[in-house]
Protein backbone atom coordinates (compact mmCIF):
# COMPACT_ATOMS: atom_id res chain seq x y z
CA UNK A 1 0.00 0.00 0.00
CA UNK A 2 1.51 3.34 -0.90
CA UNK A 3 2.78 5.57 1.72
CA UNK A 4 0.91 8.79 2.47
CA UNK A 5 3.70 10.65 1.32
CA UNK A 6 3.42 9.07 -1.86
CA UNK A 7 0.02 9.33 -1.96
CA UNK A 8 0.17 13.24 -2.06
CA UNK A 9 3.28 13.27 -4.44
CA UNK A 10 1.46 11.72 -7.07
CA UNK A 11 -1.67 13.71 -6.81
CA UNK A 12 0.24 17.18 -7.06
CA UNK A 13 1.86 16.06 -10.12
CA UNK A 14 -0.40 16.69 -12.04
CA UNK A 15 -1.64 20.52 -10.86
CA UNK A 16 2.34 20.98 -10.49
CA UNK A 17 3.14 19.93 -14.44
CA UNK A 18 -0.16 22.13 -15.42
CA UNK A 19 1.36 25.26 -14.00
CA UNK A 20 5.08 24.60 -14.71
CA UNK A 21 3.78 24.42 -18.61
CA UNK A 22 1.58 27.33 -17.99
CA UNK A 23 4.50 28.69 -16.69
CA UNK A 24 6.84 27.97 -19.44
CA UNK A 25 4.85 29.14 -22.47
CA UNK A 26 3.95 32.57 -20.36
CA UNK A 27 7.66 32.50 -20.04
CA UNK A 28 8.49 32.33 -23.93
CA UNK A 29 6.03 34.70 -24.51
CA UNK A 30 7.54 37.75 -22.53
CA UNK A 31 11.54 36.69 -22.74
CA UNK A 32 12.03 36.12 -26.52
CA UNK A 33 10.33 39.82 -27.47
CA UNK A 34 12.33 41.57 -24.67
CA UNK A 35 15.54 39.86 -26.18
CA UNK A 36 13.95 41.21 -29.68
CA UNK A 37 13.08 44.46 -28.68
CA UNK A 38 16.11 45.68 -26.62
CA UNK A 39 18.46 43.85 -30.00
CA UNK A 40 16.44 46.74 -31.66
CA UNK A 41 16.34 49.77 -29.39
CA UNK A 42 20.32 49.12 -29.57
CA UNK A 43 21.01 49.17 -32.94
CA UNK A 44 22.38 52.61 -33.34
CA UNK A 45 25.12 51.00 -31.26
CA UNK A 46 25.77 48.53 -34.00
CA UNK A 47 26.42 51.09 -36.18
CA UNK A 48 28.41 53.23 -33.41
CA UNK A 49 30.84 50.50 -32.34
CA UNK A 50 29.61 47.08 -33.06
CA UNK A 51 31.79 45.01 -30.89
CA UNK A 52 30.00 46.75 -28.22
CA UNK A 53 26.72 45.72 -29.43
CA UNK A 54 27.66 41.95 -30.05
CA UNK A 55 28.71 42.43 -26.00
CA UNK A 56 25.92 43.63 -24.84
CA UNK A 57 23.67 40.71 -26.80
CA UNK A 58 25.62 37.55 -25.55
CA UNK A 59 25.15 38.74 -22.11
CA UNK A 60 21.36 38.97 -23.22
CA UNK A 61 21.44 35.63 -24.76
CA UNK A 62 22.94 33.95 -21.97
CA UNK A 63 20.25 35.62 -19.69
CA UNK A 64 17.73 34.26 -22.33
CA UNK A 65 19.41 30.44 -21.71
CA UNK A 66 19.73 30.77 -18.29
CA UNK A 67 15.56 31.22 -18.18
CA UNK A 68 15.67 27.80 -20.31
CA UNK A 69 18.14 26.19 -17.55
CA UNK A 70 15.63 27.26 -14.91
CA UNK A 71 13.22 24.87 -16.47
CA UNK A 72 15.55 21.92 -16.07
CA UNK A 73 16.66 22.89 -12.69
CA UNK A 74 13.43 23.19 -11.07
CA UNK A 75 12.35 19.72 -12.47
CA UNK A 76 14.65 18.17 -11.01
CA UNK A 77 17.01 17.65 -13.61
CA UNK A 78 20.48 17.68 -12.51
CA UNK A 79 23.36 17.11 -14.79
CA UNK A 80 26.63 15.56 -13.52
CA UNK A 81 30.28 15.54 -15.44
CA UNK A 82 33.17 13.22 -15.76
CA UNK A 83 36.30 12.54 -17.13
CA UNK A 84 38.78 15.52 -18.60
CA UNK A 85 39.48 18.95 -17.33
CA UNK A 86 37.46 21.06 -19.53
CA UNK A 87 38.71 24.55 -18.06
CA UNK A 88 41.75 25.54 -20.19
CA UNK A 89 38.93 25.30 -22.66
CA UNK A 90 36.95 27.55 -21.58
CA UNK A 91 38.19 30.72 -23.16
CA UNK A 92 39.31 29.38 -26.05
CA UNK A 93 38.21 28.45 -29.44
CA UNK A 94 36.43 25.37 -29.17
CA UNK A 95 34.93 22.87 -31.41
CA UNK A 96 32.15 20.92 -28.79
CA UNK A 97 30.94 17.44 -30.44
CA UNK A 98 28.11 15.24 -28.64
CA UNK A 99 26.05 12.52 -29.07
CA UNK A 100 22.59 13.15 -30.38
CA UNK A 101 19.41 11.30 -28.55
CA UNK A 102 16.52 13.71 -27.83
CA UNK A 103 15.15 17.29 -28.07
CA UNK A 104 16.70 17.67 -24.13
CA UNK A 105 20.41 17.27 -25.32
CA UNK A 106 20.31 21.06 -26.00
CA UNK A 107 18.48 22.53 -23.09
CA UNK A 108 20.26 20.13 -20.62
CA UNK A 109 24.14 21.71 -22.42
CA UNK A 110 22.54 24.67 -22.21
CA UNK A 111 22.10 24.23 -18.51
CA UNK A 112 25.53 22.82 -17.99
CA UNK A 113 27.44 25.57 -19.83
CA UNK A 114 25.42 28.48 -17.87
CA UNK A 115 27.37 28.00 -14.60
CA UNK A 116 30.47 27.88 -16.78
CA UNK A 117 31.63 31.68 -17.18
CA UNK A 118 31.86 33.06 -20.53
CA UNK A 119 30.84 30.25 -22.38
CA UNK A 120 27.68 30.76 -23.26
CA UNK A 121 27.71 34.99 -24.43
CA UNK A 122 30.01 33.64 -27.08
CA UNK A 123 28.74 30.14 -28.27
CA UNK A 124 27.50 29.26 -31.60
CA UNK A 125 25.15 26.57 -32.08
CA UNK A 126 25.02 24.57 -35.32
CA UNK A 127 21.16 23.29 -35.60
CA UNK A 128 19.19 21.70 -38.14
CA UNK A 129 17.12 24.33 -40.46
CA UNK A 130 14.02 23.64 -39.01
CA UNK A 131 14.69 24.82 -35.49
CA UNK A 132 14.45 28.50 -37.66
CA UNK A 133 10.93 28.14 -37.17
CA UNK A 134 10.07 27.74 -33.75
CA UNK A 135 10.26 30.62 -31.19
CA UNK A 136 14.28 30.66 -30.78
CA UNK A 137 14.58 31.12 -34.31
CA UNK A 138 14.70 34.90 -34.34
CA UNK A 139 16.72 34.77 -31.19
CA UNK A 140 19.21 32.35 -33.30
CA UNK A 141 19.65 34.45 -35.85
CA UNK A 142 20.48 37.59 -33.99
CA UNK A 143 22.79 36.07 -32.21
CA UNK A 144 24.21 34.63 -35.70
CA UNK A 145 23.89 30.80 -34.91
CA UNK A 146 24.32 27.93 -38.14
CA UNK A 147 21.08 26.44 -39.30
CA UNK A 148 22.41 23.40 -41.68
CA UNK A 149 20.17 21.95 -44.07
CA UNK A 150 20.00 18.15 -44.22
CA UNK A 151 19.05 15.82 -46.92
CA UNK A 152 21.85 14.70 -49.67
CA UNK A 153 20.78 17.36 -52.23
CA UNK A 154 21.32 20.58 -49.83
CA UNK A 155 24.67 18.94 -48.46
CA UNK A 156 27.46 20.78 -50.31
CA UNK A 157 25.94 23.88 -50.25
CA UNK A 158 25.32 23.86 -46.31
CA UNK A 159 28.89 22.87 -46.11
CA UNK A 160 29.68 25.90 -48.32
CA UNK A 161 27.55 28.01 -46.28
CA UNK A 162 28.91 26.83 -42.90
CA UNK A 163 32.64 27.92 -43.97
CA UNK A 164 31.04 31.41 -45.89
CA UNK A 165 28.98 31.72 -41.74
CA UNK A 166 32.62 31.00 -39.68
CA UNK A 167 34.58 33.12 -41.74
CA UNK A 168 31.74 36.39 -41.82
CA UNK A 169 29.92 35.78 -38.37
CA UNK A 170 31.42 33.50 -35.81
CA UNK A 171 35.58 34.64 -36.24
CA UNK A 172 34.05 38.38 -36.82
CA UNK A 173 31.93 37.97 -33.69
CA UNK A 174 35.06 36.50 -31.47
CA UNK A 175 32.97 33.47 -30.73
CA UNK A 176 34.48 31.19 -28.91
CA UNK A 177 32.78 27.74 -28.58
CA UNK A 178 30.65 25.90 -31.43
CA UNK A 179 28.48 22.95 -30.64
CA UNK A 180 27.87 20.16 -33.42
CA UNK A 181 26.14 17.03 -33.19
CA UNK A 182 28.28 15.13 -36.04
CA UNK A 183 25.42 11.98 -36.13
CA UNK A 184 23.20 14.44 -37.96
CA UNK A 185 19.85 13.18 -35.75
CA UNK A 186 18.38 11.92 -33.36
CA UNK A 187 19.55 8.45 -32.04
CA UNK A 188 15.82 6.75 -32.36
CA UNK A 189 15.81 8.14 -36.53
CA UNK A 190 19.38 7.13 -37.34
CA UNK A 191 19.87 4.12 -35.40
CA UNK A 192 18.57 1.87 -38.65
CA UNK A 193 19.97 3.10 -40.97
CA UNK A 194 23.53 3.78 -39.35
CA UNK A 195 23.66 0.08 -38.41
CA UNK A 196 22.47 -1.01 -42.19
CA UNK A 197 25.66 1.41 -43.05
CA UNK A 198 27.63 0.02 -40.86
CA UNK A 199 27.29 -3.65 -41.88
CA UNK A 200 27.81 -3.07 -45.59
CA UNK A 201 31.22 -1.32 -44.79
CA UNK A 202 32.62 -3.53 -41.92
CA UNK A 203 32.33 -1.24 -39.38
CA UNK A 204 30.80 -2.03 -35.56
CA UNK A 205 27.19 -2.22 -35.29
CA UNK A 206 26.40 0.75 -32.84
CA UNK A 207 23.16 0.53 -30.57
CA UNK A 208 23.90 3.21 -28.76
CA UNK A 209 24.98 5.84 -30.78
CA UNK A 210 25.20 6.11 -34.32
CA UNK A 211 28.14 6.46 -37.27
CA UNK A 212 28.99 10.13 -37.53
CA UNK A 213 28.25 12.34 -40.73
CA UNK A 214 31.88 13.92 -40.73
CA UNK A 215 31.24 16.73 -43.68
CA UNK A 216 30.64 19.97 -40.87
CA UNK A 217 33.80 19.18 -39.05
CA UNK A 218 35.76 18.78 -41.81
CA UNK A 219 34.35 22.02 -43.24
CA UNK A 220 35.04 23.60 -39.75
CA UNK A 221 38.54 22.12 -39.44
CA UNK A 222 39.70 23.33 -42.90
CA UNK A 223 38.41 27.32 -41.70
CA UNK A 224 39.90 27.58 -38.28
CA UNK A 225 42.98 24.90 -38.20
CA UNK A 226 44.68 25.20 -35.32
CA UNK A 227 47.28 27.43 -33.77
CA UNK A 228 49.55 24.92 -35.34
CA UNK A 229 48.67 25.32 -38.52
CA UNK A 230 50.14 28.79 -40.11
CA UNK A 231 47.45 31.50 -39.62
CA UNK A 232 50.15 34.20 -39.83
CA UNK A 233 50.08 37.64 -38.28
CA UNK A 234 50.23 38.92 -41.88
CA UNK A 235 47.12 37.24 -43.32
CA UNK A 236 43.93 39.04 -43.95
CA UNK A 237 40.60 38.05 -43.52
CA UNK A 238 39.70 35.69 -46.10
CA UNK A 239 36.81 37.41 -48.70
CA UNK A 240 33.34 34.91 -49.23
CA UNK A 241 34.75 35.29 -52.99
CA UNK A 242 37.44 33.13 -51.52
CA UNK A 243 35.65 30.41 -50.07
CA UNK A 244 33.29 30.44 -53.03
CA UNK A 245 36.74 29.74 -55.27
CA UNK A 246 37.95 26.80 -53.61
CA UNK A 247 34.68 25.24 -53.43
CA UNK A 248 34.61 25.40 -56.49
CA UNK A 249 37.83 24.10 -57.15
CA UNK A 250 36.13 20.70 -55.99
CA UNK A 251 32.99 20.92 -57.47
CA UNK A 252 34.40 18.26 -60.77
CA UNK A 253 35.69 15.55 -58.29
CA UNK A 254 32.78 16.09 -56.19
CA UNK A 255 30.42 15.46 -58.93
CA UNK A 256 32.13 12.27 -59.88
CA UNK A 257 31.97 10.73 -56.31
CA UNK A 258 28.74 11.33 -56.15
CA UNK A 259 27.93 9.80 -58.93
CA UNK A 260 29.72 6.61 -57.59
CA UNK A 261 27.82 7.15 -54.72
CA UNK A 262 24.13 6.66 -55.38
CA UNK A 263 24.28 3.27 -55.13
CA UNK A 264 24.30 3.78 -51.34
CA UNK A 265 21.83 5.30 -48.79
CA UNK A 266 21.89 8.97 -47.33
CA UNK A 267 24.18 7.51 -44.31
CA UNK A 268 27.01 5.95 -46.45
CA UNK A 269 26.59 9.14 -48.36
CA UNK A 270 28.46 10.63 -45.36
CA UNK A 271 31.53 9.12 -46.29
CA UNK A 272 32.06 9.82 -49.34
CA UNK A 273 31.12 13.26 -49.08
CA UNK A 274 33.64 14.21 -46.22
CA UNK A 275 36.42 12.81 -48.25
CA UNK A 276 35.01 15.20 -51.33
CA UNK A 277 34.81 18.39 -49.53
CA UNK A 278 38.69 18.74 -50.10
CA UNK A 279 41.36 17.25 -52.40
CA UNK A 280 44.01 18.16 -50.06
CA UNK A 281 45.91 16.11 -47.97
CA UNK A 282 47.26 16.84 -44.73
CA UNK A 283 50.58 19.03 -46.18
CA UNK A 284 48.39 20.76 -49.06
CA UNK A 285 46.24 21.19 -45.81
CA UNK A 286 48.85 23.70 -44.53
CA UNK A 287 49.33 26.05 -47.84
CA UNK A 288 45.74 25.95 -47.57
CA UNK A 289 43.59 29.53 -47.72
CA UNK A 290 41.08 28.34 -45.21
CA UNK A 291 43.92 27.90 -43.11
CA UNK A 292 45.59 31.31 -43.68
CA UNK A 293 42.09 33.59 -43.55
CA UNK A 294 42.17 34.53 -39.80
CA UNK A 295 44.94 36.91 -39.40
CA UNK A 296 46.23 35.63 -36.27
CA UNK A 297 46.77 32.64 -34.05
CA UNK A 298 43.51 33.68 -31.38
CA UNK A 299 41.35 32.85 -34.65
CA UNK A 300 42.53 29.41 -34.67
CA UNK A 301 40.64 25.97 -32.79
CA UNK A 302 42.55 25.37 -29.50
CA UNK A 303 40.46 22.15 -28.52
CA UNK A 304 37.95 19.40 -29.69
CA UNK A 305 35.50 19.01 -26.40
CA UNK A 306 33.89 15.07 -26.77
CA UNK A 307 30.91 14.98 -24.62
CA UNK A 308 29.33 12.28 -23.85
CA UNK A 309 25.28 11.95 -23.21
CA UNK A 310 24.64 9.57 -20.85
CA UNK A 311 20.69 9.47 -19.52
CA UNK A 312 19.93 7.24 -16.78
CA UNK A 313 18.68 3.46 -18.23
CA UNK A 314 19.43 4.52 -21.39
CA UNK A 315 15.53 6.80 -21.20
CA UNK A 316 16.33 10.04 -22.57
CA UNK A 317 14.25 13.24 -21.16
CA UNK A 318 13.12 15.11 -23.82
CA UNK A 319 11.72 18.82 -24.04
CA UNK A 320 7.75 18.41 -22.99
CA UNK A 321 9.56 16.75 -19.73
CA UNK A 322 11.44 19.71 -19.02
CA UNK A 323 8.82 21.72 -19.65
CA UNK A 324 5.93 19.73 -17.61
CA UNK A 325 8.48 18.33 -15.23
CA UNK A 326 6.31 15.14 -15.16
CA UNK A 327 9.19 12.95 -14.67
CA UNK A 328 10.52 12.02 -11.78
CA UNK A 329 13.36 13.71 -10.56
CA UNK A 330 17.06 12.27 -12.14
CA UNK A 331 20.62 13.05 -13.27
CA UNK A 332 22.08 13.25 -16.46
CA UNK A 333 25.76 12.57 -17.00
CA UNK A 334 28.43 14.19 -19.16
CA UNK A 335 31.76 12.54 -20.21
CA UNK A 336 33.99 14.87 -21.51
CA UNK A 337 37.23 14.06 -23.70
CA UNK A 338 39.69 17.18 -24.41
CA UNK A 339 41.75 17.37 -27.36
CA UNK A 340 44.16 19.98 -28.26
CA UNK A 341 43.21 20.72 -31.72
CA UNK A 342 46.82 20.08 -33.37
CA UNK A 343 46.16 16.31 -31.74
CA UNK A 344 43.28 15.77 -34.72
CA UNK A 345 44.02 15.05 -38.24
CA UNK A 346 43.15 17.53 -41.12
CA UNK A 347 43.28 15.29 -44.31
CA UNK A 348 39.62 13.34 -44.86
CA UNK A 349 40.17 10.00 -44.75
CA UNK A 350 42.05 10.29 -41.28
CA UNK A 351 39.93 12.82 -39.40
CA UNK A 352 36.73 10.26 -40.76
CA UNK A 353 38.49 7.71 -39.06
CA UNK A 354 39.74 9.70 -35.90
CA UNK A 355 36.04 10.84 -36.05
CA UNK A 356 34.00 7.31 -35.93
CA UNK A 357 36.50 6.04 -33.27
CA UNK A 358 35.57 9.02 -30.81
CA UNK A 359 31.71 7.33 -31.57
CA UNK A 360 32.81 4.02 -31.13
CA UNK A 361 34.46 4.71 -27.70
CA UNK A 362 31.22 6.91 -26.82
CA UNK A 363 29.32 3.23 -27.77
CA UNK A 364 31.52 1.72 -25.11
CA UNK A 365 31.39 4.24 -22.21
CA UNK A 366 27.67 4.16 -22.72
CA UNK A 367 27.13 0.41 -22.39
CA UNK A 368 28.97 0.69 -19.56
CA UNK A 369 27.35 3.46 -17.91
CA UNK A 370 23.70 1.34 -18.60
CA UNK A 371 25.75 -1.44 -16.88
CA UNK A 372 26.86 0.18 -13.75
CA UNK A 373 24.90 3.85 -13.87
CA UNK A 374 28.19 5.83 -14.42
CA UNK A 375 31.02 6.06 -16.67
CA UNK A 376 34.47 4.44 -16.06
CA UNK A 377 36.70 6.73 -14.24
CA UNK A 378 40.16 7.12 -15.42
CA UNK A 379 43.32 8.11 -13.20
CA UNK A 380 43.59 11.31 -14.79
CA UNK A 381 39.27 11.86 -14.89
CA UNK A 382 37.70 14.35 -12.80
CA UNK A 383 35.28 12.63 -9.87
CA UNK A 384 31.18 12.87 -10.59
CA UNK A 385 30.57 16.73 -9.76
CA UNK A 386 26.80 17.68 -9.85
CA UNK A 387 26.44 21.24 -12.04
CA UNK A 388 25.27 23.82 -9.20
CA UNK A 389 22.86 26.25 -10.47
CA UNK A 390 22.74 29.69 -8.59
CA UNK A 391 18.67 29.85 -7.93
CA UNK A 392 18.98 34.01 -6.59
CA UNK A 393 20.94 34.59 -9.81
CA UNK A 394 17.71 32.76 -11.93
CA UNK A 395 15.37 35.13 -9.50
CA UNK A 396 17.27 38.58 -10.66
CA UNK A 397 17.36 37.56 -14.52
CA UNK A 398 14.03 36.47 -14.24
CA UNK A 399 13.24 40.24 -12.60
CA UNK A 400 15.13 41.34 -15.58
CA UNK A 401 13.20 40.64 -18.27
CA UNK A 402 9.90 41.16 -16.14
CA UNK A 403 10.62 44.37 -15.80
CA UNK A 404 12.24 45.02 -19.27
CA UNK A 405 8.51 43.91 -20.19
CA UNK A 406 6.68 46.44 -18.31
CA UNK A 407 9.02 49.32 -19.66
CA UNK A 408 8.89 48.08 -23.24
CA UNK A 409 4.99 47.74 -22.68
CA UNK A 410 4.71 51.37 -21.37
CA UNK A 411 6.84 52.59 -24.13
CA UNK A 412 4.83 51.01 -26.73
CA UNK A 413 1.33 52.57 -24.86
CA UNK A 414 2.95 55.79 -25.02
CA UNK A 415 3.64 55.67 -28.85
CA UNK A 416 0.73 54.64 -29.94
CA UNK A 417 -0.62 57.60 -27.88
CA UNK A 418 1.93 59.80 -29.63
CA UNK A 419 0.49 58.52 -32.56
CA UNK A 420 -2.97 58.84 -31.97
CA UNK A 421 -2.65 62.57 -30.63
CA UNK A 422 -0.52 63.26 -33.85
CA UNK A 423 -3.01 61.87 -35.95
CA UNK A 424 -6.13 64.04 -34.36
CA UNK A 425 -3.93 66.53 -34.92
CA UNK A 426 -3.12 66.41 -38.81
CA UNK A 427 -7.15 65.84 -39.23
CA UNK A 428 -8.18 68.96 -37.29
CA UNK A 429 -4.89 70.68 -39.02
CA UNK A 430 -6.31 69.52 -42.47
């Protein structure tokens, strides 16, 4: 017979996940147009000094994320990390790669990287096209995020457009991390077909994760190099006309693989495609005008951050959870690997290789955290440490944008009043 105690938990569920979604969506409505509206009230300072501007907005988008965070953290959600050191990364340039297995993988990094100073005023997420659409999609594209198109016909030109976006937007902006989720999906879509891949070209069947598509981090790698690679004091920014040129210097052989290719599926696609975004090899990699566009070393990658997704019993929360916070209580757990940039190869073949083995080592730390409910630790891995959230800081953002509402409210009353009165005017003026 349940406990009294339980009795009363379960019957508040339900009123509690009513007003936390209630909550939410009252939430969205009055944060995303404050973001908007004060992104418009400052753009004379975008055309005054627009560093400044760019400044003031990733402190604005952070606020925005931390609001999201506050959903996650008041469910109940906690998130624990593992493994490497992450915090010479932390003001660096930094490529982040994870595992792909619900619409919470975003929200729930969101929520790690928020007690994690600096990280999230200058991060760039690369998300499929379609999140455009929904209510962060004008927030995205302020803040100058990558929406990549998927499907095999839109491929080379997202790839083109990814290295036109890093060279104009996030280098430009000083961005520092970028967050890519190399299997292209989510887990439950791809599984299939990754393992049907994965048979026909002797590779390990993954259940767990799935075989990376390794086309944006190539494209990404062959932009920013690394400080190793020679991005000389001398160099100039690289023009789009640029990029467009040695695209196009690849177009003919990436025609013909394709053509070899159709006899595959969109997954095995992946493949070949990675290997056609550049002839070079690892030393033409060098002379390379991707690799010479920044101007100086700070424009370079410093790391490769491997995180690793791990959701208790392999159940992944997903974003009506969050929201709703009908799910009980749990914690989430991140693995991270560190790699200094110079450690990962440039030439295709290689980095698709280096690339699927970081996947199938994520396949083996998760089977063994669904084993034994954590991951492995290491000598050199940091103990399980449970991501504190600051609940008074949540309170004063929250106030923030409450009363950035009222003001903008007021200010909109009053100028529809100024245009009222004007109007009665030029009619009894008339």
């Amino acid at each position: 017979m349940p406990s009294c105690s339980g009795l009363i938990s379960e019957v508040i569920k339900y009123p509690r996940a009513l007003f936390r979604t209630v909550f939410v969506i009252v939430n969205n409505i009055y944060c995303v147009p404050t973001y908007l509206i004060w992104m418009f009230l400052l753009l004379p300072l975008k055309k005054i000094h627009e560093s400044y501007y760019y400044k003031i907005e990733g402190v604005l988008f952070h606020w925005l994320l931390a609001n999201v965070t506050m959903w996650s953290y008041t469910a109940g959600y906690d998130m624990v990390e593992m493994g490497d050191d992450i915090t010479p990364a932390l003001d660096e340039r930094t490529l982040v790669i994870a595992n792909h297995q619900s619409t919470s993988d975003v929200p729930l990094l969101m929520a790690t990287f928020n007690v994690k100073k600096g990280v999230l005023p200058n991060i760039m997420w690369i998300m499929d096209r379609l999140f455009k659409y929904t209510n962060f999609g004008a927030v995205s594209l302020i803040h100058q995020d990558f929406f990549i198109a998927s499907g095999k016909s839109n491929r080379e030109r997202s790839l083109l457009d990814l290295k036109k976006h890093l060279t104009q937007s996030y280098i430009p902006r000083e961005r520092k991390w970028m967050v890519l989720f190399p299997e292209g999906g989510f887990l439950r879509k791809r599984k299939e077909v990754s393992q049907r891949f994965a048979e026909k070209n002797n590779l390990p069947v993954l259940n767990n994760v799935t075989v990376p598509r390794v086309g944006a981090m190539k494209a990404i790698v062959d932009v920013l190099g690394s400080p190793d690679s020679p991005c000389s004091d001398g160099a100039r920014m690289m023009p789009s006309a640029v990029v467009e040129d040695e695209f196009a210097r690849t177009a003919t052989s990436q025609q013909q693989l394709q053509e070899e290719s159709q006899q595959h599926d969109d997954v095995s696609s992946t493949l070949i495609n990675s290997e056609a975004i550049s002839t070079d090899d690892c030393d033409n990699f060098k002379d390379s005008p991707f690799t010479k566009l920044n101007g100086k070393l700070g424009d370079c990658l410093e790391y490769i951050l491997d995180v690793t997704i791990g959701y208790p019993n392999g159940k992944p929360l997903d974003l009506p959870n969050i929201v709703h916070g009908f799910r009980n209580p749990c914690q989430t757990y991140l693995f991270y690997r560190l790699y200094r940039s110079s450690e990962v190869p440039r030439d295709s073949e290689s980095l698709t290789r280096w690339l699927y083995d970081r996947f199938f080592e994520k396949e083996r730390l998760l089977e063994e955290f669904y084993r034994t409910g954590t991951f492995p630790c290491g000598s050199s891995a940091t103990l399980p440490t449970v991501v504190q959230q600051d609940l008074l800081r949540f309170l004063l953002i929250h106030l923030f944008f409450v009363t950035s509402t009222y003001v903008h409210y007021q200010l909109i009353l009053m100028l529809i009043n100024y245009s009222n009165v004007m109007y009665v005017y030029l009619l009894s003026n008339s």
